[in-house]
Protein backbone atom coordinates (compact mmCIF):
# COMPACT_ATOMS: atom_id res chain seq x y z
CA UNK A 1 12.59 -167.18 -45.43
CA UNK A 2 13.75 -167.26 -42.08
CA UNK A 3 16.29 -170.28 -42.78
CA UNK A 4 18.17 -167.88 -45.32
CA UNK A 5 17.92 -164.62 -43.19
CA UNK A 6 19.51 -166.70 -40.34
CA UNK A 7 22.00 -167.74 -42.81
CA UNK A 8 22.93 -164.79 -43.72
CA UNK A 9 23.30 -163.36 -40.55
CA UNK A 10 25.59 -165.92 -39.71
CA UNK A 11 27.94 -165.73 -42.92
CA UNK A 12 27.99 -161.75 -41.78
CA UNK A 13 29.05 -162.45 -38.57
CA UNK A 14 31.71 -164.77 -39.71
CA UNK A 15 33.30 -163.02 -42.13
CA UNK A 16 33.31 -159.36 -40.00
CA UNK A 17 35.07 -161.45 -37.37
CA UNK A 18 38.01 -161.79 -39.81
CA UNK A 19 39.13 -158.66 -39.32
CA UNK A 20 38.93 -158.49 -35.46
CA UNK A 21 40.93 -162.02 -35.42
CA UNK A 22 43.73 -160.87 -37.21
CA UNK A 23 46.93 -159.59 -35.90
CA UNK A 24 46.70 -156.09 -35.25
CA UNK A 25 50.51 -155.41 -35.95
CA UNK A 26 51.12 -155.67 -39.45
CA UNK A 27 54.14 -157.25 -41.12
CA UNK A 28 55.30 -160.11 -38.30
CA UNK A 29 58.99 -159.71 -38.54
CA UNK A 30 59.94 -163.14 -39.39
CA UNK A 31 62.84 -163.69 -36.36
CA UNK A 32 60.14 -162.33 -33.74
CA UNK A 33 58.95 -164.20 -31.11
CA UNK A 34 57.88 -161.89 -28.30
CA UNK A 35 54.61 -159.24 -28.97
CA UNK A 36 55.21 -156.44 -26.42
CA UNK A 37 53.84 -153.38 -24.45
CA UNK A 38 56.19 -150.76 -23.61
CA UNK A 39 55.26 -148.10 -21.67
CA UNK A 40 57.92 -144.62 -21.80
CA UNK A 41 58.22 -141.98 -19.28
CA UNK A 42 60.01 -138.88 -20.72
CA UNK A 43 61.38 -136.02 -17.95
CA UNK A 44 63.24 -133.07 -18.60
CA UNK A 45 65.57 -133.90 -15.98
CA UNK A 46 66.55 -136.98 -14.43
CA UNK A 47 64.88 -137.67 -10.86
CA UNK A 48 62.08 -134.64 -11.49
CA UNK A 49 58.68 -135.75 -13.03
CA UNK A 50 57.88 -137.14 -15.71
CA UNK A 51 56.60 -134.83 -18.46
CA UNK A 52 54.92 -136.97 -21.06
CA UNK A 53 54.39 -140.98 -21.02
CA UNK A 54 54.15 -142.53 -24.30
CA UNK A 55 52.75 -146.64 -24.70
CA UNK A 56 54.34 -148.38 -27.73
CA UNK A 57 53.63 -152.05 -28.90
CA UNK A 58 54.97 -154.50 -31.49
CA UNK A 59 57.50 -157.55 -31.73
CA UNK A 60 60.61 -158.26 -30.19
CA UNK A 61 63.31 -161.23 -30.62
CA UNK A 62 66.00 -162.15 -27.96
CA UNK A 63 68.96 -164.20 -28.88
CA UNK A 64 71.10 -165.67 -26.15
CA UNK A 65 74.45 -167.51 -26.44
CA UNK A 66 73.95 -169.97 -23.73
CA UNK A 67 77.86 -170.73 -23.65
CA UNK A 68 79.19 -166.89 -23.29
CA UNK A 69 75.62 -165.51 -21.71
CA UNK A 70 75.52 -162.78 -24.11
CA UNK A 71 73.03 -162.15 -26.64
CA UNK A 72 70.71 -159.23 -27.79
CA UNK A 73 66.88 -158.03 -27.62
CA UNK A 74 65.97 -156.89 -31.23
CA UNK A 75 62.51 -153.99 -30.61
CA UNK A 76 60.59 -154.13 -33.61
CA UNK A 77 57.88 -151.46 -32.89
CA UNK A 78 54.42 -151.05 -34.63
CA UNK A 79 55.15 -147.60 -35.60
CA UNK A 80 58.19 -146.50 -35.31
CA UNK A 81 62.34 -147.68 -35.87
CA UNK A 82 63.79 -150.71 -35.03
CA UNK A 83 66.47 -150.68 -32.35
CA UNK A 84 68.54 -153.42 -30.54
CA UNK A 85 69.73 -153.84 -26.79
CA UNK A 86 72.82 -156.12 -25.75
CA UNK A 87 72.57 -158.33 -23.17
CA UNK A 88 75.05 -160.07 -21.02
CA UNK A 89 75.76 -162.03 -17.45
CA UNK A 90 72.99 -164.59 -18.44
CA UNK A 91 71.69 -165.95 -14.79
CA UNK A 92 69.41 -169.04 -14.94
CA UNK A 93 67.29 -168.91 -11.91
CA UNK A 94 64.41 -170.96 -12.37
CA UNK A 95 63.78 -174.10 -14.85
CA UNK A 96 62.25 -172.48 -17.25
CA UNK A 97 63.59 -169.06 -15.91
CA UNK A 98 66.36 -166.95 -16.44
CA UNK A 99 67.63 -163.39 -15.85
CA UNK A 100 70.11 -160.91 -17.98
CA UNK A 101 71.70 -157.44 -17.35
CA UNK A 102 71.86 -154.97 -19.78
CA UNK A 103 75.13 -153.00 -20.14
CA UNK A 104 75.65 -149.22 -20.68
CA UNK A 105 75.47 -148.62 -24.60
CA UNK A 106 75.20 -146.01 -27.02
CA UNK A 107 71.32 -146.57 -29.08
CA UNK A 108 70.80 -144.68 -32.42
CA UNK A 109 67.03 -144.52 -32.89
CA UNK A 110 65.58 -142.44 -35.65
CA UNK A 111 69.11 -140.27 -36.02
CA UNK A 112 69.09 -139.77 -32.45
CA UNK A 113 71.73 -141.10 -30.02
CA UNK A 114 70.81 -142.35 -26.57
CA UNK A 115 72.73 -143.48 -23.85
CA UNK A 116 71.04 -146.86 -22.66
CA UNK A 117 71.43 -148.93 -18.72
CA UNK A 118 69.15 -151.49 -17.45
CA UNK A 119 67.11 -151.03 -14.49
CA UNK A 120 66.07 -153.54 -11.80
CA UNK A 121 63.51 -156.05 -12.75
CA UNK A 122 64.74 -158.65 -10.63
CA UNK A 123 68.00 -158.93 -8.02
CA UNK A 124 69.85 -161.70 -6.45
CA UNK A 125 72.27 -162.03 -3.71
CA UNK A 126 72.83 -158.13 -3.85
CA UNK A 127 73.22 -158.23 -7.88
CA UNK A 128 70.60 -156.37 -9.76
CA UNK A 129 69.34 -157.84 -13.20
CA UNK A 130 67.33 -155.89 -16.31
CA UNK A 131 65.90 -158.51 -17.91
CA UNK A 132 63.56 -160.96 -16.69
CA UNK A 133 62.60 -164.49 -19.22
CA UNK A 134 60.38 -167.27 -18.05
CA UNK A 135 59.26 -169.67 -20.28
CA UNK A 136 56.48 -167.47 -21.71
CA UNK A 137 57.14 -164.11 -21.31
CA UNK A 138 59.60 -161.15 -21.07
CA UNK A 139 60.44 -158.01 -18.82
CA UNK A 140 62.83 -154.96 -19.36
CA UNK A 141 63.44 -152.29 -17.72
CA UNK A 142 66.06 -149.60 -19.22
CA UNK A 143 66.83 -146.13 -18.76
CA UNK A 144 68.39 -143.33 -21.27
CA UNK A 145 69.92 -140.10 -21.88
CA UNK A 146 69.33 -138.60 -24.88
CA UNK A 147 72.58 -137.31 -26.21
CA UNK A 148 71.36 -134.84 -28.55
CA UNK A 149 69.83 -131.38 -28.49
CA UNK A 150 66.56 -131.58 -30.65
CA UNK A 151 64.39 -132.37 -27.56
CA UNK A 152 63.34 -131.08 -24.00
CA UNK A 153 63.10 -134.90 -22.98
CA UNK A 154 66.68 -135.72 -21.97
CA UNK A 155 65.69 -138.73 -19.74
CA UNK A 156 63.50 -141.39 -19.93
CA UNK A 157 62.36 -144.52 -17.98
CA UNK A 158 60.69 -147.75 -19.84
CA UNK A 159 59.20 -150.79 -19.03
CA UNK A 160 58.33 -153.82 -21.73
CA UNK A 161 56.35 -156.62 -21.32
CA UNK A 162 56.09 -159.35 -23.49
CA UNK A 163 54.57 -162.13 -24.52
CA UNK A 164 55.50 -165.39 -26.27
CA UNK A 165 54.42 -166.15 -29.21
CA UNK A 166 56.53 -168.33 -31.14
């Protein structure tokens, strides 16, 4: 009697962990191989505070051409749109370490166009890099102007960390 209850105890256990080991973020985008955090502050103006913060998680890619130093960050968020970032000046400063900037570009995210610039996550002799890659993880920091005039928010500030996974 007791053999079986303690059986099936067990078999519940193990299969209601299946659900709590799976990947929370449905639908792995096959070229991903970052899972992020992001963390958005919006403002009304730029250099006032912020109005609304907003966290956002999912996958990310980043391609680099090692011979030009270009390449591009593809955000794949849970919820949400897609989007892409270039990235140039590729800076290895480490082994297993390297750092990028991210140039002034025009974003379209859900119809809406934003002008995009890196902010510091890392400088060297006086020159102030966006990106941060070491062999396991990933940092950006951008900012952007919203260019349209459906929303209050025409600034924000974000910050995404990830984390290799692939």
């Amino acid at each position: 009697m007791y053999k079986n209850l303690l059986l099936v105890i067990v078999a519940a256990l193990f299969f209601s962990c299946g659900t709590e080991l799976d990947n929370p973020i449905n639908n792995i985008p096959d070229n991903s191989n970052y899972v992020y955090t992001s963390q958005v502050k919006y403002y009304t103006v730029p250099g006032g505070e912020p109005e609304q913060e907003q966290s956002f998680s999912g996958y990310l890619s980043m391609s680099i051409n090692e011979g030009s130093g270009n390449g591009i960050i593809e955000i794949q968020p849970e919820y949400g749109v897609n989007w892409t970032l270039n990235i140039d000046n590729l800076l290895t400063i480490d082994g297993d370490s390297s750092v990028l900037m991210i140039p002034e570009q025009n974003v379209m995210i859900n119809n809406d166009n934003y002008s995009v610039i890196g902010m510091e996550v890392y400088q060297s002799n006086n020159t102030v890099f966006h990106v941060l890659k070491t062999a396991d993880s990933i940092f950006v920091n951008y900012n952007s102007f919203y260019l349209g005039n459906n929303s209050d928010y025409k600034y924000t500030e974000g910050e995404i960390k990830g984390r290799r996974f692939r």
